[in-house]
C-alpha atoms as a PDB file:
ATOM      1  CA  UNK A   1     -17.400 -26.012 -13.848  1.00  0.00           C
ATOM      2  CA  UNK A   2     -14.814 -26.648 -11.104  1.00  0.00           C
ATOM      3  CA  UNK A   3     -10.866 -26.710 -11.963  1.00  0.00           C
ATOM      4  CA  UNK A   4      -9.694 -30.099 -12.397  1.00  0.00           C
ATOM      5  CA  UNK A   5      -6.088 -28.286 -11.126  1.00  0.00           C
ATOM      6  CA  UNK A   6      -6.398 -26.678  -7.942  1.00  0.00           C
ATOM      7  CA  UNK A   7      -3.804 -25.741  -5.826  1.00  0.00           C
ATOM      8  CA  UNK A   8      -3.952 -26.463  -2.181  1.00  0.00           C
ATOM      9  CA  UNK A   9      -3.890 -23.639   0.547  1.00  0.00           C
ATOM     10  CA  UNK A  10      -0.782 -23.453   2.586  1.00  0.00           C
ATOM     11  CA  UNK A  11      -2.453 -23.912   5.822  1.00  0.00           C
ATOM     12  CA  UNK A  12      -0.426 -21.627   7.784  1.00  0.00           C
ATOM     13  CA  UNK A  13      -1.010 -20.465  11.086  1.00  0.00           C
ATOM     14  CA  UNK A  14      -1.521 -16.869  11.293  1.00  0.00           C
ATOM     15  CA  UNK A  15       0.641 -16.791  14.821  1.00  0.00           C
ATOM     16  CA  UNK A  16       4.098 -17.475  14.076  1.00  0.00           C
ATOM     17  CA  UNK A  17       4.574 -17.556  17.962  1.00  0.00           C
ATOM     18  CA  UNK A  18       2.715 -17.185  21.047  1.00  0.00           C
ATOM     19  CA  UNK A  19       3.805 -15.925  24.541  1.00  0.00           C
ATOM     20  CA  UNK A  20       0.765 -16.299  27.104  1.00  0.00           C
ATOM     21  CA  UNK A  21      -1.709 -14.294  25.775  1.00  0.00           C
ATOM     22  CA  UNK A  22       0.241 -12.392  23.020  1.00  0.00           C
ATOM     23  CA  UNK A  23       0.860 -14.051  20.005  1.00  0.00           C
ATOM     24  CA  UNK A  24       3.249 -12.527  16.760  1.00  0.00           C
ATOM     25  CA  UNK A  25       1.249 -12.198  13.575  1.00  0.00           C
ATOM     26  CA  UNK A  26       2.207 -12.576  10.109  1.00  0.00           C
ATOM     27  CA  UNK A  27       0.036  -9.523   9.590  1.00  0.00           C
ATOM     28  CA  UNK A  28       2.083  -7.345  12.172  1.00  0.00           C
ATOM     29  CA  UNK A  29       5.499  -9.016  11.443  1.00  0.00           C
ATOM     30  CA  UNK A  30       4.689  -8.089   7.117  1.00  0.00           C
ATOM     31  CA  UNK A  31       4.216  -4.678   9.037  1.00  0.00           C
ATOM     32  CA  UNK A  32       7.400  -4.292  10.557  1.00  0.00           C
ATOM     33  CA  UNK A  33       9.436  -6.080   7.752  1.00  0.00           C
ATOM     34  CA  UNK A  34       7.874  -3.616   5.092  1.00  0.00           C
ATOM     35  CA  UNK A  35       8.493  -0.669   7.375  1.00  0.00           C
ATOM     36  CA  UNK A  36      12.279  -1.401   7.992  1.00  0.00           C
ATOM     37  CA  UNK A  37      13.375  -2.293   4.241  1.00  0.00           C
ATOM     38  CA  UNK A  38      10.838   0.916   3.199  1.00  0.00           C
ATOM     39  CA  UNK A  39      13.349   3.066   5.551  1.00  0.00           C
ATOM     40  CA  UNK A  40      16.178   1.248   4.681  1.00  0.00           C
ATOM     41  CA  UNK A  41      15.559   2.216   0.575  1.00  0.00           C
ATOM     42  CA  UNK A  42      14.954   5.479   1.768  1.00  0.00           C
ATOM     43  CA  UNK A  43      17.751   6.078   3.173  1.00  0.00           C
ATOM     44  CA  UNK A  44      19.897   4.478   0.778  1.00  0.00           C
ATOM     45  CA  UNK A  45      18.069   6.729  -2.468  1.00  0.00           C
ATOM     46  CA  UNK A  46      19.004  10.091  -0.636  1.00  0.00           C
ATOM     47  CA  UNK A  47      22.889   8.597  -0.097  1.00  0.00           C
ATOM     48  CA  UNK A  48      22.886   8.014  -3.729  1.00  0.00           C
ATOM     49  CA  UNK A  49      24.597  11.954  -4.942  1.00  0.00           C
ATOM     50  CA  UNK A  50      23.902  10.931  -8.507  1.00  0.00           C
ATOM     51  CA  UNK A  51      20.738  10.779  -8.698  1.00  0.00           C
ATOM     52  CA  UNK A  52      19.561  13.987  -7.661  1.00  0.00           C
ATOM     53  CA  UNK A  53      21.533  17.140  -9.327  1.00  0.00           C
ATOM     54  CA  UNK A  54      20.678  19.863  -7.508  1.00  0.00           C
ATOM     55  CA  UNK A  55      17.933  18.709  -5.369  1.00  0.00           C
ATOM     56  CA  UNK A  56      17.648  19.640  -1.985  1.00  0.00           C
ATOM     57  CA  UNK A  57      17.188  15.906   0.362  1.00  0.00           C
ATOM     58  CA  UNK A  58      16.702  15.021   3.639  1.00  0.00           C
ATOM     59  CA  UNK A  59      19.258  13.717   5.676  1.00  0.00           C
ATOM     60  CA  UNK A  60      19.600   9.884   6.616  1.00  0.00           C
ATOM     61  CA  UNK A  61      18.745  11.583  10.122  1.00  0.00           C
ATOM     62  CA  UNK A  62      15.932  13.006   9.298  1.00  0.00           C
ATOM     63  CA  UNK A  63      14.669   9.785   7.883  1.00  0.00           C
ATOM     64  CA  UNK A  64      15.646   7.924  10.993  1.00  0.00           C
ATOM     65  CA  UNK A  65      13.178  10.750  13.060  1.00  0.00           C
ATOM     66  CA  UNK A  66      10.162  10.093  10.333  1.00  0.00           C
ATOM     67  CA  UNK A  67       9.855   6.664  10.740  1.00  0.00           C
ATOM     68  CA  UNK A  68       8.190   6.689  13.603  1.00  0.00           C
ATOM     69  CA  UNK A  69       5.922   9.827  11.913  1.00  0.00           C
ATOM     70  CA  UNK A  70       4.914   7.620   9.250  1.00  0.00           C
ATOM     71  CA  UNK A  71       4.480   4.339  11.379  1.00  0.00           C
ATOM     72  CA  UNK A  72       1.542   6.348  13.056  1.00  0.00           C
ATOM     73  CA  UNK A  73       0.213   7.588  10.204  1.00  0.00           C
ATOM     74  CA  UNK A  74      -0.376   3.798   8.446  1.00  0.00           C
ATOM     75  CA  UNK A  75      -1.556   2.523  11.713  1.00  0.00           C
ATOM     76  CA  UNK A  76      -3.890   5.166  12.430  1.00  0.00           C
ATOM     77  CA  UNK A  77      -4.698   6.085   8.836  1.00  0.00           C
ATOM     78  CA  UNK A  78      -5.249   2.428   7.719  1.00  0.00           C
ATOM     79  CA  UNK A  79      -7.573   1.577  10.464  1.00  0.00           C
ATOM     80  CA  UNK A  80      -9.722   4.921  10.505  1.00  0.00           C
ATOM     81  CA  UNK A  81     -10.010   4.389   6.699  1.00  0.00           C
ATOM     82  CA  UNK A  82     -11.157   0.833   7.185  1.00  0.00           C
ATOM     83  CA  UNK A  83     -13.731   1.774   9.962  1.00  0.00           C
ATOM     84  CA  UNK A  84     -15.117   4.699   7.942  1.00  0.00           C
ATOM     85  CA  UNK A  85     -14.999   3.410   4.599  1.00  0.00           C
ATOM     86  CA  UNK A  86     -15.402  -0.414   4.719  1.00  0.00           C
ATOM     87  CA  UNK A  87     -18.110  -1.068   7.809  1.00  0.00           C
ATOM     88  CA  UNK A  88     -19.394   2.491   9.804  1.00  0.00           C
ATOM     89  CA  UNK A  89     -22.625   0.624  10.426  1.00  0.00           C
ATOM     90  CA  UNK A  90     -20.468  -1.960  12.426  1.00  0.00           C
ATOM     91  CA  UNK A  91     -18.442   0.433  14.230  1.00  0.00           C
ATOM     92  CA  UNK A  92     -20.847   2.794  14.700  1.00  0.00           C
ATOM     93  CA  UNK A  93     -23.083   0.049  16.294  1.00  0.00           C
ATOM     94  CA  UNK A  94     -19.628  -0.876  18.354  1.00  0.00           C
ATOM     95  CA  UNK A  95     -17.567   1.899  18.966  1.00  0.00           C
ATOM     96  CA  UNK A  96     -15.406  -0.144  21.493  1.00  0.00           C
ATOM     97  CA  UNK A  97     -14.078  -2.532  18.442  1.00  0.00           C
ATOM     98  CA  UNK A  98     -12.659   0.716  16.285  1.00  0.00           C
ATOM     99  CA  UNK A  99      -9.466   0.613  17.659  1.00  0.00           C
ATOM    100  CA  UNK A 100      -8.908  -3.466  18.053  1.00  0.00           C
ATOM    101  CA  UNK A 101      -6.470  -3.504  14.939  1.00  0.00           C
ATOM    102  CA  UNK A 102      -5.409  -6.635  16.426  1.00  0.00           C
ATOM    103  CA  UNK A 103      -8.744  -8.039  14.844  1.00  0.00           C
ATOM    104  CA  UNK A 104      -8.087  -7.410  11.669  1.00  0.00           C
ATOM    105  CA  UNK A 105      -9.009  -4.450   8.862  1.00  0.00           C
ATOM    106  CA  UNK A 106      -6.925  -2.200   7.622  1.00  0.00           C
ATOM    107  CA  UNK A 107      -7.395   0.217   4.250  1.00  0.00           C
ATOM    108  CA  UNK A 108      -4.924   1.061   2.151  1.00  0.00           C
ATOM    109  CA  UNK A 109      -5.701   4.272   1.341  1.00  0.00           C
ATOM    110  CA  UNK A 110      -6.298   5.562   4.485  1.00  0.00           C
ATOM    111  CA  UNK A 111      -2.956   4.440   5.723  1.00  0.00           C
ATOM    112  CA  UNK A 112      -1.784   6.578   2.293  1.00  0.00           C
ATOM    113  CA  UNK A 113      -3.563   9.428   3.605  1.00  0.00           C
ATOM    114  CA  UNK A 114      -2.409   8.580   7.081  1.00  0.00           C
ATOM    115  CA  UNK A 115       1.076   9.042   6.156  1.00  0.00           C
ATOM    116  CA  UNK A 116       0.327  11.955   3.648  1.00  0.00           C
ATOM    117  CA  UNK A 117      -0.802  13.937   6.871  1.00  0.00           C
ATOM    118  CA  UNK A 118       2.476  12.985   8.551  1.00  0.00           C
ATOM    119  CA  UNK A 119       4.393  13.612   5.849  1.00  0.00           C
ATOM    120  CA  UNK A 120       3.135  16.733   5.822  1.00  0.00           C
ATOM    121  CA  UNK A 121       3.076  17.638   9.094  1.00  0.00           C
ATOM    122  CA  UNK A 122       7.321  16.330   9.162  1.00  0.00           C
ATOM    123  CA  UNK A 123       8.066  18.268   6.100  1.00  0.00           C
ATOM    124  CA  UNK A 124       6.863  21.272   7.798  1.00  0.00           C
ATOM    125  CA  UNK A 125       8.422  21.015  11.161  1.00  0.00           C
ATOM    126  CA  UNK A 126      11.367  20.219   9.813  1.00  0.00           C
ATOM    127  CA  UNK A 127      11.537  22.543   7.080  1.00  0.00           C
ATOM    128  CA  UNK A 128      11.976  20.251   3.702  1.00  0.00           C
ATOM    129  CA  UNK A 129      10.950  20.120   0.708  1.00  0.00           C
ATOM    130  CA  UNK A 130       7.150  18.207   0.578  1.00  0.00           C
ATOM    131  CA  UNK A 131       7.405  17.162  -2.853  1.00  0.00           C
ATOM    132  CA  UNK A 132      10.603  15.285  -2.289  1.00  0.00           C
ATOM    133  CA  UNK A 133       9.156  13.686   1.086  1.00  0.00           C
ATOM    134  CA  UNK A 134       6.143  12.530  -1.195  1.00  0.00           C
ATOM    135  CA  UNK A 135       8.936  11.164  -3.488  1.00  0.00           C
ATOM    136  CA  UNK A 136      11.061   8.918  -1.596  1.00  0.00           C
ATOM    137  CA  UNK A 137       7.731   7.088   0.547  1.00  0.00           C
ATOM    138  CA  UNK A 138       6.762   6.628  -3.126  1.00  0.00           C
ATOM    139  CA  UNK A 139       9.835   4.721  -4.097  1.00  0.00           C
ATOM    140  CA  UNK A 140       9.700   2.784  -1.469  1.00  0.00           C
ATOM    141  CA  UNK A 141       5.485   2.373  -0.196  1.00  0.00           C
ATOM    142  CA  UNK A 142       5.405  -1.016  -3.017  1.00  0.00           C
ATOM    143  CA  UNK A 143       8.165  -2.668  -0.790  1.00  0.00           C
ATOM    144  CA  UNK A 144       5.517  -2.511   2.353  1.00  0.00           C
ATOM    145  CA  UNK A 145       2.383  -3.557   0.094  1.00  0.00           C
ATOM    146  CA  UNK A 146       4.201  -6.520  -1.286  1.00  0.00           C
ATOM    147  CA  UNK A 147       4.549  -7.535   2.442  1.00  0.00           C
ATOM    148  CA  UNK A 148       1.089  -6.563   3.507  1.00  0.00           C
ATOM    149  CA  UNK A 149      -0.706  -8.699   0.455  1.00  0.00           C
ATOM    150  CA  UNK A 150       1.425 -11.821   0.996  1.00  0.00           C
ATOM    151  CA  UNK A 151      -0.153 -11.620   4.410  1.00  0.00           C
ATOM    152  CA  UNK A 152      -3.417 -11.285   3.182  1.00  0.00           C
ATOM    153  CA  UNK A 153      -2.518 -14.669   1.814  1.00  0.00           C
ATOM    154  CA  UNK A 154      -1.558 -16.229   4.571  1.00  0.00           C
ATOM    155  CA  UNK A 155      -4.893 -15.348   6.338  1.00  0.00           C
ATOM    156  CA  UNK A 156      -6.906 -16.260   3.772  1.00  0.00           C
ATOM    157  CA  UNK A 157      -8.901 -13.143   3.555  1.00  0.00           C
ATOM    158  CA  UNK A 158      -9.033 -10.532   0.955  1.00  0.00           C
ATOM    159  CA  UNK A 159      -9.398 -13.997  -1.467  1.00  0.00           C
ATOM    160  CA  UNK A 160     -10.287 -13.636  -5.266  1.00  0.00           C
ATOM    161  CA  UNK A 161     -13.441 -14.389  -7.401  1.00  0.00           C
ATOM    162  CA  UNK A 162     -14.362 -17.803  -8.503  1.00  0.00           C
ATOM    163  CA  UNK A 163     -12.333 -19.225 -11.056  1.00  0.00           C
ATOM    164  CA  UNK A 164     -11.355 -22.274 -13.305  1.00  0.00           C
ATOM    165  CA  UNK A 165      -8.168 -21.460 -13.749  1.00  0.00           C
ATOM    166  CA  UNK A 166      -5.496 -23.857 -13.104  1.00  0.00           C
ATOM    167  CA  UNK A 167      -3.657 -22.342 -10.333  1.00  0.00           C
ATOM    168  CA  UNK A 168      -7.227 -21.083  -8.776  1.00  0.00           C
ATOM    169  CA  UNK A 169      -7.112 -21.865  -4.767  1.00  0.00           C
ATOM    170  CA  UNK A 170      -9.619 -22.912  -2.511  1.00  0.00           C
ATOM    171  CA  UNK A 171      -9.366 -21.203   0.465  1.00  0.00           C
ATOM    172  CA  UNK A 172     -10.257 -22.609   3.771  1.00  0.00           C
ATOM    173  CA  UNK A 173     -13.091 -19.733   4.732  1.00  0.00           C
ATOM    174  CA  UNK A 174     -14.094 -19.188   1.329  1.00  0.00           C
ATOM    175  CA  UNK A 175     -16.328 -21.863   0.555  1.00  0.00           C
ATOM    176  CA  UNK A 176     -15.782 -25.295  -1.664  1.00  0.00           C
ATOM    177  CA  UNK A 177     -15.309 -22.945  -4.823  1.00  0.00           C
ATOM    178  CA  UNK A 178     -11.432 -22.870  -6.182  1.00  0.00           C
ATOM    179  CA  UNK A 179     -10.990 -18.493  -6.372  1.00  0.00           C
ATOM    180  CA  UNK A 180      -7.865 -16.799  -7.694  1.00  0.00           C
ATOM    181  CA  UNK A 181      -5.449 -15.578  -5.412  1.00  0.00           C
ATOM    182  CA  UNK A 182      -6.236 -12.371  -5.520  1.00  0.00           C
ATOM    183  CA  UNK A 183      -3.706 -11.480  -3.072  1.00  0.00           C
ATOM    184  CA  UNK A 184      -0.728 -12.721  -4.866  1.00  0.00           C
ATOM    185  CA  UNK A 185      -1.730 -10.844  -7.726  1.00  0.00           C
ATOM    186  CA  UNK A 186      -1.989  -7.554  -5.683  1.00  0.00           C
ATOM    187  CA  UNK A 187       1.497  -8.601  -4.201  1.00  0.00           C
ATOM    188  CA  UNK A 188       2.522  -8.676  -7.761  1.00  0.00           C
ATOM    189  CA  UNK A 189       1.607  -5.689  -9.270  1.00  0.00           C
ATOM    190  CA  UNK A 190       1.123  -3.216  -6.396  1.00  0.00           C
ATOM    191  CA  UNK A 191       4.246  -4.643  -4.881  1.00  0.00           C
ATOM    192  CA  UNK A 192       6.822  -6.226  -7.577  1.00  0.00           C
ATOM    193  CA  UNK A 193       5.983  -4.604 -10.669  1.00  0.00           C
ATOM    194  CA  UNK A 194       5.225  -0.729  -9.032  1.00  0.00           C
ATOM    195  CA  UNK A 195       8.421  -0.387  -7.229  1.00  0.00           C
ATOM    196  CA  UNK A 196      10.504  -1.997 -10.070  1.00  0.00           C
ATOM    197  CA  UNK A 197       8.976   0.791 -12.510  1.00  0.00           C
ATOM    198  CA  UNK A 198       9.287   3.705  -9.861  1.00  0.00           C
ATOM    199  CA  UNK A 199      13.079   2.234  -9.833  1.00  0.00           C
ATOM    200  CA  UNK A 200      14.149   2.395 -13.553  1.00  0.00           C
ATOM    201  CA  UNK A 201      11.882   5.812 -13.259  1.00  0.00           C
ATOM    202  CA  UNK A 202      14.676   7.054  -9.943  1.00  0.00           C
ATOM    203  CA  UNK A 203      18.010   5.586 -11.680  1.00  0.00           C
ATOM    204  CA  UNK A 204      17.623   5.510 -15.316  1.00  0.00           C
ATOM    205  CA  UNK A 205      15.285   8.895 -15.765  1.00  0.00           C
ATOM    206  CA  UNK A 206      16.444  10.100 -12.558  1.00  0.00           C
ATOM    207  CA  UNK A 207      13.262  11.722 -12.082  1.00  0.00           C
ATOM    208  CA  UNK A 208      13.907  12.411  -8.558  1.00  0.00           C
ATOM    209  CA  UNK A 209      15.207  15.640  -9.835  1.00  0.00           C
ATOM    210  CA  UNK A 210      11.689  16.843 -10.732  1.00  0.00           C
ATOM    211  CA  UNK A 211      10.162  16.506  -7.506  1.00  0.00           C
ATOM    212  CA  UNK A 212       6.615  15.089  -7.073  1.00  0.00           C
ATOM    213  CA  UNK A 213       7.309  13.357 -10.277  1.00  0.00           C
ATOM    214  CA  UNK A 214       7.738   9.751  -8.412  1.00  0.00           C
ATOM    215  CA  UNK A 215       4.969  10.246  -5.759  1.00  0.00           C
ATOM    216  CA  UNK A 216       2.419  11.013  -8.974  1.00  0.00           C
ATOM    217  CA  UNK A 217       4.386   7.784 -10.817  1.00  0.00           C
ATOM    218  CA  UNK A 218       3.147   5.845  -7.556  1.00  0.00           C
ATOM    219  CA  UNK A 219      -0.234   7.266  -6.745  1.00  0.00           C
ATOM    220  CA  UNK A 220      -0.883   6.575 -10.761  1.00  0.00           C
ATOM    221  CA  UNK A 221       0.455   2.792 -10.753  1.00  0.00           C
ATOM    222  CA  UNK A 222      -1.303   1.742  -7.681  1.00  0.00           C
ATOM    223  CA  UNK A 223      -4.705   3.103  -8.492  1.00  0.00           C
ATOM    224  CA  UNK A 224      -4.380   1.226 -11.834  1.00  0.00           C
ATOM    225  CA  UNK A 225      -2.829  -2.121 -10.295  1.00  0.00           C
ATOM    226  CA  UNK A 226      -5.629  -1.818  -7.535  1.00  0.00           C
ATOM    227  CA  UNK A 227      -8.360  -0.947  -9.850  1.00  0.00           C
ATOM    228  CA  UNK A 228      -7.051  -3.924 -12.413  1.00  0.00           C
ATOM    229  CA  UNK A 229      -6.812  -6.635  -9.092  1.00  0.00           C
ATOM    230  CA  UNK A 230     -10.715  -5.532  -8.451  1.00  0.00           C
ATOM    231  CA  UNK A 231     -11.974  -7.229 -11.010  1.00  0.00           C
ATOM    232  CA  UNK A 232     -10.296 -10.263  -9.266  1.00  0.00           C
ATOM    233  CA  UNK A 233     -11.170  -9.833  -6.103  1.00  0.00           C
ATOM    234  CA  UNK A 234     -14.347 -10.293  -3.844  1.00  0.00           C
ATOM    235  CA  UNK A 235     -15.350  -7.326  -2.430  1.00  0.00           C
ATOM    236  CA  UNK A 236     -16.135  -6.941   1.366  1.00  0.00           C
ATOM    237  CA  UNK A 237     -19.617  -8.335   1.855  1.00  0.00           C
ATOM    238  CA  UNK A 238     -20.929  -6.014   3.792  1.00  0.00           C
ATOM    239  CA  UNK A 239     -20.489  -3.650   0.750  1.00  0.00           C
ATOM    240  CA  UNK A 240     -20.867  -5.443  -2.684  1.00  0.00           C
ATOM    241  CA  UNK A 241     -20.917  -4.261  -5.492  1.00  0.00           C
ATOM    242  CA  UNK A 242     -21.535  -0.426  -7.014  1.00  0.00           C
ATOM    243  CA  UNK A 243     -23.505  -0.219 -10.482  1.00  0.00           C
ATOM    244  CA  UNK A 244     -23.033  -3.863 -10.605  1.00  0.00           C
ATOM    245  CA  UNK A 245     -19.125  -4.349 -11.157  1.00  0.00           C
ATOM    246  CA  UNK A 246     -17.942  -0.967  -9.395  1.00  0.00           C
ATOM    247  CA  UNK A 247     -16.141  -1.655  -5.821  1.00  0.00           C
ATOM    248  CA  UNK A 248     -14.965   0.660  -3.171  1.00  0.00           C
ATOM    249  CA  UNK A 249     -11.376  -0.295  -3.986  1.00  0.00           C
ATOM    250  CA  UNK A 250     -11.841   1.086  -7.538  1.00  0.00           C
ATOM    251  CA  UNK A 251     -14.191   4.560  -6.748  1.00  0.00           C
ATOM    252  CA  UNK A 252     -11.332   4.657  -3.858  1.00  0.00           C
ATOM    253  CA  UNK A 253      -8.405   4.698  -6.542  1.00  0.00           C
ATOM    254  CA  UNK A 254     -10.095   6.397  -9.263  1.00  0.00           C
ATOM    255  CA  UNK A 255      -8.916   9.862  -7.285  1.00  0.00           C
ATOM    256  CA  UNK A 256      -5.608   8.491  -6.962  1.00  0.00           C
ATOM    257  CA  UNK A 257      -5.253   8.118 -10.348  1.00  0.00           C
ATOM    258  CA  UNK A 258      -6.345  11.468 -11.293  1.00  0.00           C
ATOM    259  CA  UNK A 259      -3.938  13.259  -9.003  1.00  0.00           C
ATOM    260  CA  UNK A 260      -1.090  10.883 -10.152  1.00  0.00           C
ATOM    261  CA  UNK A 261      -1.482  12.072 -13.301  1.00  0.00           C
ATOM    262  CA  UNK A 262      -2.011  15.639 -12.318  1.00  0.00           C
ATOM    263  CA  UNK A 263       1.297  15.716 -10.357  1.00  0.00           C
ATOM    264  CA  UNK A 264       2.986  14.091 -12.961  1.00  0.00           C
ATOM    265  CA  UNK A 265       2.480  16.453 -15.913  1.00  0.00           C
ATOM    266  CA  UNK A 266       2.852  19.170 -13.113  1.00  0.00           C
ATOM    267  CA  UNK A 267       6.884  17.781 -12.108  1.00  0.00           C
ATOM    268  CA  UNK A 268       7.375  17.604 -15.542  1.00  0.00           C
ATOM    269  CA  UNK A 269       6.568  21.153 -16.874  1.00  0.00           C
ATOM    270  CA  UNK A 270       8.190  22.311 -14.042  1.00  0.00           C
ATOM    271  CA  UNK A 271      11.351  24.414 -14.823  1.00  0.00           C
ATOM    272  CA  UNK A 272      14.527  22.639 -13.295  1.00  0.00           C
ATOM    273  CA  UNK A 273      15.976  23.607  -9.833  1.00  0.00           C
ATOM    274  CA  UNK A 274      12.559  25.571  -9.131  1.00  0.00           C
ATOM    275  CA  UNK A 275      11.447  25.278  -5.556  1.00  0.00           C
ATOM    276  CA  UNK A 276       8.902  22.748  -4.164  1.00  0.00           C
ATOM    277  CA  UNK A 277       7.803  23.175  -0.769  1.00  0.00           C
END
């Protein structure tokens, strides 16, 4: 039975401006907002002496010269993931449209591994610790996904299930039924709620001095606040449903999950001031 309380979509357009034939994007502008204030946090959490003993950091410099590294690796990462693991038949069919991000789809994790292959890649040429790299774009990835769901939201895509609940949504490409906002929810949790717990986790535990600690913390509370949004959302069409309530969001997270939980009790048993490359 249809909500009798049904909030109406924001109709916003998803070009904030347009110059000729290029147009700014809430999409790409959520990028580049999420990007800065991750860098900026970043920075600021290796400034901050107390909260890492004896720990080896990077240098504000060095974060200035990974940006750009882990830029590449979401852009790159998040489309490749979306191509291989959301629609090959389409891509495979069009080859040309792989690399039009400006279309649309992009996959969380394969911007996450993306930027785990940069990361990787930095850490090495530069000569730091890994662990600690994996860390800080931990504490501060939720800061970027917040951004990145809210403009799900705005492009009404990515929408929810349907619903009766009062603050259920009907979107304007999602049929006459009022869905939950899906997105806001994600925004919530993967956004909100992760980096405030990865925060009291940094200051108050000041578990950055147990390195890979935090980047388990954050590969743990995404794949749950992913896997728990699921059950909200509606996924991609052209993939449905696994065993009949299994999505590719959840079989994608359920790894994530695993290792988070893995690196966790690793960090922890590990004996203080020990290296990690």
């Amino acid at each position: 039975m249809p909500s009798l309380l049904v909030l109406p979509f924001p109709a916003i357009e998803p070009e904030i401006v347009e110059f000729g034939p290029f147009a700014l994007r809430w999409y790409a502008l959520a990028y580049i907002i999420g990007i800065i204030l991750a860098w900026r946090y970043m920075r600021a959490l290796v400034l901050n002496d107390r909260l890492w003993g004896s720990v080896g950091r990077p240098t504000p410099a060095d974060l200035d010269d990974f940006v750009l590294w882990g830029t590449l690796g979401i852009i790159i990462g998040g489309r490749l993931g979306y191509v291989l693991f959301y629609n090959p038949a389409h891509y495979l069919a069009n080859p040309g449209e792989a690399l039009a991000i400006w279309t649309g789809g992009m996959s969380f994790h394969g911007g996450f591994a993306g930027t785990v292959i940069a990361m990787v890649l930095f850490a090495w040429r530069r000569g730091l610790s890994l662990w600690t790299l994996f860390d800080l774009a931990g504490c501060a990835a939720p800061i970027g996904l917040f951004f990145g769901r809210i403009a799900n939201f705005i492009n009404s895509e990515l929408w929810g299930r349907p619903t009766d609940v009062p603050w259920a949504i009907v979107f304007p490409n999602g049929g006459p039924e009022p869905r939950h906002p899906s997105q806001l929810y994600e925004a919530a949790l993967e956004g909100i709620v992760l980096f405030f717990v990865l925060r009291v986790l940094s200051h108050r535990f000041k578990l950055l001095e147990k390195p890979g600690f935090l980047a388990g913390a954050f590969a743990f509370g995404y794949g749950v606040a992913r896997s728990i949004s699921e059950f909200y959302r509606v996924p991609d069409p052209q993939i449905g449903y696994f065993a009949g309530f299994l999505t590719m969001g959840i079989l994608l997270s359920t790894p994530m999950i695993v290792a988070g939980i893995a690196a966790m009790i690793w960090a922890a048993r590990r004996k203080s001031g020990a290296a990690a490359g």
